[in-house]
Protein backbone atom coordinates (compact mmCIF):
# COMPACT_ATOMS: atom_id res chain seq x y z
CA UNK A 1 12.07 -6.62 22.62
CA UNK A 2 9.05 -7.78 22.27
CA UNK A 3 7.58 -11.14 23.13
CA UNK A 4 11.49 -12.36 23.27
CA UNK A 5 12.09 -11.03 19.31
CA UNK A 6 14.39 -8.15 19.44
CA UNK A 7 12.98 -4.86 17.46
CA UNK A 8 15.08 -2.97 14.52
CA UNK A 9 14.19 0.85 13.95
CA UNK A 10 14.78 2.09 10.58
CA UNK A 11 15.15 5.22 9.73
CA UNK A 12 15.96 6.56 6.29
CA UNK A 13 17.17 9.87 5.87
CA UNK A 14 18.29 12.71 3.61
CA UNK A 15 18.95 16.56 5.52
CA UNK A 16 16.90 15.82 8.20
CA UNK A 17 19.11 17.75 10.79
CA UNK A 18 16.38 19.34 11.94
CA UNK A 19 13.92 16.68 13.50
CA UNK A 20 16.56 13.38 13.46
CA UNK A 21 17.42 13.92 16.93
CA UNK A 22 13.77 14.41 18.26
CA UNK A 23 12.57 11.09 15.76
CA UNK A 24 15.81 8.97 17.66
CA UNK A 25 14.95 10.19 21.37
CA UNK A 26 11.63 9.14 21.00
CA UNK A 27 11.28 5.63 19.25
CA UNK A 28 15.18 4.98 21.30
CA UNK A 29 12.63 5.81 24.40
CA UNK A 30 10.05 3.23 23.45
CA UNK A 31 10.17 0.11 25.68
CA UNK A 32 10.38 -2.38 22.52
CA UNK A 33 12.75 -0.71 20.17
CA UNK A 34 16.03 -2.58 20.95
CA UNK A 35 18.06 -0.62 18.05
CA UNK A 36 17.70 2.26 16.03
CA UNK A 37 19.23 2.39 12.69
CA UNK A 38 19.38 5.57 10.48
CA UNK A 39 20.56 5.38 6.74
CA UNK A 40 22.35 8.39 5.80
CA UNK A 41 21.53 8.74 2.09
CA UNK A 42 23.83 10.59 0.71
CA UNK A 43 23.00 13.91 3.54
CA UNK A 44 24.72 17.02 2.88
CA UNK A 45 23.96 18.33 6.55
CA UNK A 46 24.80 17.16 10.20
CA UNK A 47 22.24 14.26 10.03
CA UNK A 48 24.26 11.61 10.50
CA UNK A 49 26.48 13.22 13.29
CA UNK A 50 23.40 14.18 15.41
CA UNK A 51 21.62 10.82 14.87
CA UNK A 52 25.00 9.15 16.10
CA UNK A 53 24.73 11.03 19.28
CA UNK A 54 21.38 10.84 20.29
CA UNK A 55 22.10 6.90 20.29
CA UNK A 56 21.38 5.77 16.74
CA UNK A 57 23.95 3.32 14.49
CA UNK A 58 24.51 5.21 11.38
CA UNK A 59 24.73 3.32 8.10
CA UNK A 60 25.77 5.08 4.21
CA UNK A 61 23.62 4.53 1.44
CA UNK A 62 25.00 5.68 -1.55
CA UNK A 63 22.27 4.87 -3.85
CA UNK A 64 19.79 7.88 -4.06
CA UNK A 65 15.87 7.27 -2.96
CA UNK A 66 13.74 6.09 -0.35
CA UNK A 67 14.01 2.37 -1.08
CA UNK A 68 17.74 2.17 -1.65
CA UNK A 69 17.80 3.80 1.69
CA UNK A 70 14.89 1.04 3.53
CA UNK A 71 16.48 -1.76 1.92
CA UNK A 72 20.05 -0.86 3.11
CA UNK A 73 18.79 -0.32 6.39
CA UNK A 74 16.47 -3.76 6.80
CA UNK A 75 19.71 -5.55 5.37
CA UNK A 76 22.05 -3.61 8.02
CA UNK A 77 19.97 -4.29 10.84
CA UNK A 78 20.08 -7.50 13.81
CA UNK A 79 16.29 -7.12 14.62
CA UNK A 80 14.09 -10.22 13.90
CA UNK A 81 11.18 -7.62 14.12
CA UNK A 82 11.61 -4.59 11.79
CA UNK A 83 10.33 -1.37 11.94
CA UNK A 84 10.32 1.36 9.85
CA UNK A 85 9.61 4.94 10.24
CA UNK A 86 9.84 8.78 8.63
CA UNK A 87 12.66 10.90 9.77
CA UNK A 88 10.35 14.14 10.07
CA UNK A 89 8.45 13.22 12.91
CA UNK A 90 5.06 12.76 11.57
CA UNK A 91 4.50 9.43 13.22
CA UNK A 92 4.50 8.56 17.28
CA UNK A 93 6.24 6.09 19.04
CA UNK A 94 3.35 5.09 20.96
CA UNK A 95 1.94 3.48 17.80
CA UNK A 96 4.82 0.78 17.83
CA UNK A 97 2.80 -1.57 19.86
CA UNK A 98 -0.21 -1.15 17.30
CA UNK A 99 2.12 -2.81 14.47
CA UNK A 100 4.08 -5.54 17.01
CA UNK A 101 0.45 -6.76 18.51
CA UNK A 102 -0.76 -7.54 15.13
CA UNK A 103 2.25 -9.28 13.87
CA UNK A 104 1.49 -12.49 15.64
CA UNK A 105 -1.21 -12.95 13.18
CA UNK A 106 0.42 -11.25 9.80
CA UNK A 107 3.83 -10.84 8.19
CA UNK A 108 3.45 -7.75 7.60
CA UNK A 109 1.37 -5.07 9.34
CA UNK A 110 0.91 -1.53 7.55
CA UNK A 111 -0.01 1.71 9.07
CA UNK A 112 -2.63 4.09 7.27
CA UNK A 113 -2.22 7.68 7.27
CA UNK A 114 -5.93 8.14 5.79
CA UNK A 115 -7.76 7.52 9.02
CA UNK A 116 -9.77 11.28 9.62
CA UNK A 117 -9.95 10.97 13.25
CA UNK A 118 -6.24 9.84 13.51
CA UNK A 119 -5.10 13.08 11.38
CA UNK A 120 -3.57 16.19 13.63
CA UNK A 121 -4.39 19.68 13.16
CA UNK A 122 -1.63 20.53 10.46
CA UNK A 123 -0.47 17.54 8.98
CA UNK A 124 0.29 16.63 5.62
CA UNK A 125 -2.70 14.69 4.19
CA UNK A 126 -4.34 16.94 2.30
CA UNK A 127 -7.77 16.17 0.37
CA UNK A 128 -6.31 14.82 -3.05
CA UNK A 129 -3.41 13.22 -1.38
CA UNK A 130 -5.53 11.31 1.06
CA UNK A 131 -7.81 10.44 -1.41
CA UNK A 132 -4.94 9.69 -4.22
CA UNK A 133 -3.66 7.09 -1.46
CA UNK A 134 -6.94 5.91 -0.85
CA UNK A 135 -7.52 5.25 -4.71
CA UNK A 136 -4.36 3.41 -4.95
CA UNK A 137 -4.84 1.43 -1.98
CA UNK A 138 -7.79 0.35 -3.16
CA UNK A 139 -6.44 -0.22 -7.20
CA UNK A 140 -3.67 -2.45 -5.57
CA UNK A 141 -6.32 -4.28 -3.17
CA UNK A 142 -8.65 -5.20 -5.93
CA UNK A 143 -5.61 -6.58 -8.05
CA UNK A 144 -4.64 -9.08 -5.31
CA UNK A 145 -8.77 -9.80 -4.41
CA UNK A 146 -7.72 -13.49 -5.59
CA UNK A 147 -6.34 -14.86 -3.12
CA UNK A 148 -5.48 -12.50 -0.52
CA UNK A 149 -8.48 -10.44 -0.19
CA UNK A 150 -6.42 -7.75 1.45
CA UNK A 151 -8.10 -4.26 2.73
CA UNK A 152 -6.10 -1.29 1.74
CA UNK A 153 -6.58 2.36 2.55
CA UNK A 154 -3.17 3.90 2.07
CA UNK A 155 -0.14 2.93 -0.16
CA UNK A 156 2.41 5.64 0.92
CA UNK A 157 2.74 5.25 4.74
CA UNK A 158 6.29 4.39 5.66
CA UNK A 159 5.17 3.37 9.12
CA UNK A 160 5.18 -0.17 8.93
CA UNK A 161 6.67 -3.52 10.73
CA UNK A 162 7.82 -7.19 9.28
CA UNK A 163 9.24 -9.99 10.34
CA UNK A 164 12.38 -11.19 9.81
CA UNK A 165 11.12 -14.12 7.70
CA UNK A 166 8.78 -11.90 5.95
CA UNK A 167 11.76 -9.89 4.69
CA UNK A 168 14.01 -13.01 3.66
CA UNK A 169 11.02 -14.13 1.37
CA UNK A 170 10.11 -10.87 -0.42
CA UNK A 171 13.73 -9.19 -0.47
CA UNK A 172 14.76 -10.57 -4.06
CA UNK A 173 11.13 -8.72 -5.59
CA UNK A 174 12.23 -5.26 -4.28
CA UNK A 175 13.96 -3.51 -6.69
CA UNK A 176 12.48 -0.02 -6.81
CA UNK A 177 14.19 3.16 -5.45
CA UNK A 178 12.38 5.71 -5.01
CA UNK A 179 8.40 6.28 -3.68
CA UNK A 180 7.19 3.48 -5.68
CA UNK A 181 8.81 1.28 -3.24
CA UNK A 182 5.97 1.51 -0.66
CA UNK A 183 3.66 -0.32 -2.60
CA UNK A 184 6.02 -2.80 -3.97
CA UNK A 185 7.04 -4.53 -0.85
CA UNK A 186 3.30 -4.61 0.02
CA UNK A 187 2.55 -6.28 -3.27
CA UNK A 188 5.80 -8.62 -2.96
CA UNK A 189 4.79 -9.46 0.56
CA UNK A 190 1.08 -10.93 -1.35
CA UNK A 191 2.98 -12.22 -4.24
CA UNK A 192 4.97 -14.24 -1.35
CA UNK A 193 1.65 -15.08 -0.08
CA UNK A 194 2.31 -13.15 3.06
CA UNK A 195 -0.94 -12.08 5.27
CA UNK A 196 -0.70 -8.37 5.32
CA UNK A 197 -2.88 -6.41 8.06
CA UNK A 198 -3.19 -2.72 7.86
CA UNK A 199 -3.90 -0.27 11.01
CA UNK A 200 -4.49 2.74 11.73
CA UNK A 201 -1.82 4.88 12.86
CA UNK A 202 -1.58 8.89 14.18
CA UNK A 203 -0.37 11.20 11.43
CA UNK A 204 0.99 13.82 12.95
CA UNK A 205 2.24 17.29 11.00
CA UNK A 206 6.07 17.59 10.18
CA UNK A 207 8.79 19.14 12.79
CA UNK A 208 10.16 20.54 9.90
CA UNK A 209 11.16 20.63 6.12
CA UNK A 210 9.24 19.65 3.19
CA UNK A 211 8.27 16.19 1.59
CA UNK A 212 10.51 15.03 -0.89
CA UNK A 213 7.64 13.32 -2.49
CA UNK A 214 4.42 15.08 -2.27
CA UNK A 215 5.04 19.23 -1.15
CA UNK A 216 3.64 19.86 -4.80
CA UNK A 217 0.91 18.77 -7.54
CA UNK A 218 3.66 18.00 -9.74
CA UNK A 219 5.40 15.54 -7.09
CA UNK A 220 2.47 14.26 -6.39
CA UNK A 221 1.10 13.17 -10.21
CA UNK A 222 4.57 12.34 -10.52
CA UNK A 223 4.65 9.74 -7.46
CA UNK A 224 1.06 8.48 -7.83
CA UNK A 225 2.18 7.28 -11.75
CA UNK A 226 4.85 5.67 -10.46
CA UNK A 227 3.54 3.65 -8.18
CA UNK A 228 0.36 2.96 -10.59
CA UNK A 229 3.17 1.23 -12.94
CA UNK A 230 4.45 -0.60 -9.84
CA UNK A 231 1.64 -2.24 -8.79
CA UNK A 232 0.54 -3.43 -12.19
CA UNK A 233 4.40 -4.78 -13.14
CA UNK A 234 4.00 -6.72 -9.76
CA UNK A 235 0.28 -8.19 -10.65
CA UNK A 236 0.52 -8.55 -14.26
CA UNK A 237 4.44 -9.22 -15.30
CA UNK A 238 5.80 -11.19 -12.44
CA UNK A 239 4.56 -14.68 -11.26
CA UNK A 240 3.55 -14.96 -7.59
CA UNK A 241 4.70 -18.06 -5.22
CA UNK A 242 2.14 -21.37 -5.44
CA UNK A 243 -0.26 -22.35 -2.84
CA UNK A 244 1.28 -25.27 -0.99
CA UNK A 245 -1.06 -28.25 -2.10
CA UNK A 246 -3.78 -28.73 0.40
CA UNK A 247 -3.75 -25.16 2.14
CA UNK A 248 -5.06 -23.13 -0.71
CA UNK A 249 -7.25 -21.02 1.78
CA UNK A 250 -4.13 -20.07 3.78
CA UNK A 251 -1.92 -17.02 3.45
CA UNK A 252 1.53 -17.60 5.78
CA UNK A 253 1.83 -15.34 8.91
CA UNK A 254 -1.73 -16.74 9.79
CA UNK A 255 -1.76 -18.84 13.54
């Protein structure tokens, strides 16, 4: 709990038998986190079983992808905080405080991956995937200048916490499935007018398996297009919420 909100964890997951029970001991261990919630997405391994018994409540998502799996999770869980989180162990509990602190003055806060000096030895940020991330950060930031004036360094980092509220408003925009996700909830969170804060975060290397996402070139062309499409459909083909009359310089989530 923190500041008398209860905090979800969400977890989405496909064959992650190998790290799930290290990810749950940890962020279950973390004063704040009241639940943790993994989505088994359709996992063809023990995931779910060993999740269940280091503490975690298990949900099924049928629908393949890494937002059918978020979204069934956020919708599943009793938090009025929510957190989400990798299953590979790439990110630290310790940063949970880093995204709750900031929330009293943002819907949404946003880790980034693309910090140097926050990277470990080993993990998976690579030179034209930090900078792809960086690019796109910045291609989505420069689309919403007017109003929001958001800063952006990363569009990919699932490490990120919302409010309850937040959520309700920006639920019925999120549609996407897969990858592209990640930058669609940040861009329906602005088209909600939502104040969205990014922070650094440590980015730590995985306890084991590959990305599903971004292990190859390919993957990672592949991912970057999609969420290039994204981001324009959300500027350019769908109409954002109006400025209440007389608080045009306001974006909500501000004290």
């Amino acid at each position: 709990m923190y500041r008398d909100r209860t905090i979800s964890l969400i977890i989405p997951a496909y064959n992650e038998a190998t790290t799930i029970r290290q990810v749950v001991e940890e962020f279950s261990a973390e004063a704040h986190i009241d639940e943790v919630v993994v989505v088994d997405n359709n996992c063809s391994d023990d995931t779910a079983a060993i999740a269940s018994a280091a503490g975690a409540r298990v949900i099924q998502e049928k629908t393949k992808g890494y937002g059918a799996a978020l979204l069934a999770g956020m919708d599943a869980a009793n938090g009025s905080i929510l957190v989400l989180v990798e299953a590979d162990g790439s990110f630290r509990a310790r940063d949970v405080i880093k995204l709750l602190v900031y929330l009293d003055d943002a819907g949404m806060v946003m880790g980034t991956r693309t910090t140097r000096q926050m990277l470990d030895q080993g993990a998976n940020m690579r030179s034209f995937l930090r900078w792809g991330n960086v690019f796109m950060a910045k291609w989505l930031q420069t689309c919403w200048f007017r109003p929001a004036e958001p800063r952006f360094t990363d569009v990919g980092c699932t490490f990120r916490a919302l409010t309850r509220d937040t959520y309700k408003r920006i639920r019925h925009r999120l549609r996407e499935t897969g990858p592209a996700f990640s930058p669609e909830m940040m861009c329906a969170a602005l088209q909600a007018r939502c104040r969205v804060i990014e922070v650094p975060v440590t980015y730590s290397p995985r306890m084991g398996g590959e990305s599903k996402h971004s292990d190859t070139f390919g993957r990672q062309a592949k991912t970057a297009w999609l969420m290039f499409c994204t981001i324009c459909r959300k500027r350019f083909c769908e109409p954002s919420d109006g400025v209440p009359k007389g608080d045009a310089p306001k974006l909500d989530g501000a004290r």
